[in-house]
C-alpha atoms as a PDB file:
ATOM      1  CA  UNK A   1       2.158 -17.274   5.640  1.00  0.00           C
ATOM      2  CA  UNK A   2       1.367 -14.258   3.662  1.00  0.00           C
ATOM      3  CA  UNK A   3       3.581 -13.785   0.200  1.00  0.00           C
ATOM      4  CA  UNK A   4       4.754 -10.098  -0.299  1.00  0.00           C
ATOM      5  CA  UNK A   5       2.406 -10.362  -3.776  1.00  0.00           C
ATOM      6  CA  UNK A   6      -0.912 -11.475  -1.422  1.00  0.00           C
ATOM      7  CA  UNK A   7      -0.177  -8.997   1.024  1.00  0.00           C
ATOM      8  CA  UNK A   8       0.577  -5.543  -1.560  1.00  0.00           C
ATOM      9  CA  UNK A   9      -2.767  -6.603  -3.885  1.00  0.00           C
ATOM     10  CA  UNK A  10      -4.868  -6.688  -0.167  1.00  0.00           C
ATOM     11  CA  UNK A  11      -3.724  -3.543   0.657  1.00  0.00           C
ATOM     12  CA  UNK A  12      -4.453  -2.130  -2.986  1.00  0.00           C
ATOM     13  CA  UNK A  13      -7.806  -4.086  -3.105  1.00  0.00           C
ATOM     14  CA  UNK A  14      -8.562  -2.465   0.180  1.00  0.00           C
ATOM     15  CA  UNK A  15      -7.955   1.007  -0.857  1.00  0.00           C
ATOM     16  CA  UNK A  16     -10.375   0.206  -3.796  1.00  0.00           C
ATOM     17  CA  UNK A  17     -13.174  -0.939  -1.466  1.00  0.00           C
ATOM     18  CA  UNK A  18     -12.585   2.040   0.835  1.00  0.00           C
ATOM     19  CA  UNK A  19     -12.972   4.307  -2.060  1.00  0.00           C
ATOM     20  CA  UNK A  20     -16.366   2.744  -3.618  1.00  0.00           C
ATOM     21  CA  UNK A  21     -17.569   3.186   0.047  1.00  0.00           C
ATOM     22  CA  UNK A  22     -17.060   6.062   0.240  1.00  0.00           C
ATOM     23  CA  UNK A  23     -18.699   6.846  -2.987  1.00  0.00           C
ATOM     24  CA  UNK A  24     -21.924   4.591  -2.646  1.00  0.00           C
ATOM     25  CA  UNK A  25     -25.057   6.528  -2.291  1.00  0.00           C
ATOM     26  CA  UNK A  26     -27.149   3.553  -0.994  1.00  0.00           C
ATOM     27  CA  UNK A  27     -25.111   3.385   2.198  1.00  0.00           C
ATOM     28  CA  UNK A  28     -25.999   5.080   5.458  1.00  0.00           C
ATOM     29  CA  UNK A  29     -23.513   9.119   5.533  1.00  0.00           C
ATOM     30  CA  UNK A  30     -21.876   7.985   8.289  1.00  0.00           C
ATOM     31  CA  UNK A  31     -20.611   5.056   6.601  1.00  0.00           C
ATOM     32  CA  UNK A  32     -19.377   6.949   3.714  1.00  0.00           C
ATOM     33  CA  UNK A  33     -18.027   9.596   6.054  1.00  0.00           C
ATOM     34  CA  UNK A  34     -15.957   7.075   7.909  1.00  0.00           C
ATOM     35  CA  UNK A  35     -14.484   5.284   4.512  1.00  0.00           C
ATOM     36  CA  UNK A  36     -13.478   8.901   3.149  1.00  0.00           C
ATOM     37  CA  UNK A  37     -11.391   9.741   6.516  1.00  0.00           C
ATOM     38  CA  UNK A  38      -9.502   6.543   6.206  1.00  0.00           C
ATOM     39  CA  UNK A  39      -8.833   7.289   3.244  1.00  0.00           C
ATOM     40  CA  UNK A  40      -7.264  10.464   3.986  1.00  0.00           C
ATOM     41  CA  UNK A  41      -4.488   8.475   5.090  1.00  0.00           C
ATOM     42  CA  UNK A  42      -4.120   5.853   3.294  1.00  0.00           C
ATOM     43  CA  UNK A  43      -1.488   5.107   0.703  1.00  0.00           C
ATOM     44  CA  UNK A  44      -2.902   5.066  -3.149  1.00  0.00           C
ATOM     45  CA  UNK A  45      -1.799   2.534  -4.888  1.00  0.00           C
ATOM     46  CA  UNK A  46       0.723   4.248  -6.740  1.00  0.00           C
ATOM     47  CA  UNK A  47       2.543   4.899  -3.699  1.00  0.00           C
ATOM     48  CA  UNK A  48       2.089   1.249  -2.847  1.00  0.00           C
ATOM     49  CA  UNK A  49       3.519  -0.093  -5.552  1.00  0.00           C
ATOM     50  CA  UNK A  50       6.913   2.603  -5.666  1.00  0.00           C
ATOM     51  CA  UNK A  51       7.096   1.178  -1.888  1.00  0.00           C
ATOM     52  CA  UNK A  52       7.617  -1.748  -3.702  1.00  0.00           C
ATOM     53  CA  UNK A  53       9.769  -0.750  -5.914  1.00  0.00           C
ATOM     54  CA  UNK A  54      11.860   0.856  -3.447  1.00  0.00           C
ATOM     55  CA  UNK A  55      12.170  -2.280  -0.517  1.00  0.00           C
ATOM     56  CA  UNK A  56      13.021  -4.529  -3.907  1.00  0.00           C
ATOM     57  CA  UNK A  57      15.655  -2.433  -4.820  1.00  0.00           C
ATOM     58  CA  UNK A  58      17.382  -1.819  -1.344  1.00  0.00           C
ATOM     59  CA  UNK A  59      17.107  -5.677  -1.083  1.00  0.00           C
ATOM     60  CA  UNK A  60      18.636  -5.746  -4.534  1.00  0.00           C
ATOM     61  CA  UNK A  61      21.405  -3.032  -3.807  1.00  0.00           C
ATOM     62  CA  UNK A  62      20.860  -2.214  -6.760  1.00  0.00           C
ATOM     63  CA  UNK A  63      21.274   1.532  -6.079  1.00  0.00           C
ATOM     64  CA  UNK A  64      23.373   1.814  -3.418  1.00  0.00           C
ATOM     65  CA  UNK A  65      22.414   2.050   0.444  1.00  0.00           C
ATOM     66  CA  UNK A  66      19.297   4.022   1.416  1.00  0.00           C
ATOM     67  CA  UNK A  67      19.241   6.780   3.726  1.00  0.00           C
ATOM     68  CA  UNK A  68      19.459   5.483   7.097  1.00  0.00           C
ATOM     69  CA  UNK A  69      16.115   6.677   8.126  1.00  0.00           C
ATOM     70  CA  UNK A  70      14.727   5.144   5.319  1.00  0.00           C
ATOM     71  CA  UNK A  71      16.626   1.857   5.608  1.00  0.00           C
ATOM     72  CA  UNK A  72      15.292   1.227   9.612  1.00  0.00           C
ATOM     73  CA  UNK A  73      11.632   1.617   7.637  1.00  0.00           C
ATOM     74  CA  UNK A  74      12.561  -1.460   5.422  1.00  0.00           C
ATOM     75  CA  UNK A  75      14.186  -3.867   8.415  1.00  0.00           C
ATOM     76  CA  UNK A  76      11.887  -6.791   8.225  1.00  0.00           C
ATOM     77  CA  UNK A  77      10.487  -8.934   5.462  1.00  0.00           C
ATOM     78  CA  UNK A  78       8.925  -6.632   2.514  1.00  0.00           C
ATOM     79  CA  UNK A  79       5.877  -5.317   2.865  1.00  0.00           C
ATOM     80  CA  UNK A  80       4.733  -4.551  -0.367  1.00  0.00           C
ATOM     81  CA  UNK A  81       6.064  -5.541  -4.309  1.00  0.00           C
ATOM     82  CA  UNK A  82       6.205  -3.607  -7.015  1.00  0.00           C
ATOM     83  CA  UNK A  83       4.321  -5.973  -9.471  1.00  0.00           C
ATOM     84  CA  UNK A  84       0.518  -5.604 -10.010  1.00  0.00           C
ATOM     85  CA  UNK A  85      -1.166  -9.202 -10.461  1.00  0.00           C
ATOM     86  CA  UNK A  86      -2.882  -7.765 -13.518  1.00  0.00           C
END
């Protein structure tokens, strides 16, 4: 089983990778193409991290329900934490 920390640094570590694909000159365009339009839509990892922040602290209650819509988002174990394993 996956812990929440494991499973927020792989997405992080895989926004990294994406990014130095897209930037490495020794790899074929269309590789580097393909790596910059996933990243396009991929979350940085700032916004990772806040998404952290964010399930922790509706798990937490620490500030009070979140908006419904928001609150169906966050139904199932976390996704992501809000700690960086640096």
């Amino acid at each position: 089983m996956t812990m929440v920390n494991e499973r927020t640094r792989s997405v992080v570590q895989t926004w990294e990778f994406l990014r130095d694909l897209s930037r490495n000159e020794s790899l074929p365009e269309s590789i580097r193409i393909q790596a910059k339009r996933l990243l396009r839509h991929y979350p940085e990892p700032a916004a990772i991290w806040l998404a952290g922040k964010a399930e922790e602290a509706r798990r937490a209650d620490k500030h009070g329900p979140l908006h419904p819509a928001l609150g169906l988002w966050l139904v199932t174990d976390p996704l992501f934490c809000h700690e960086s394993p640096d």
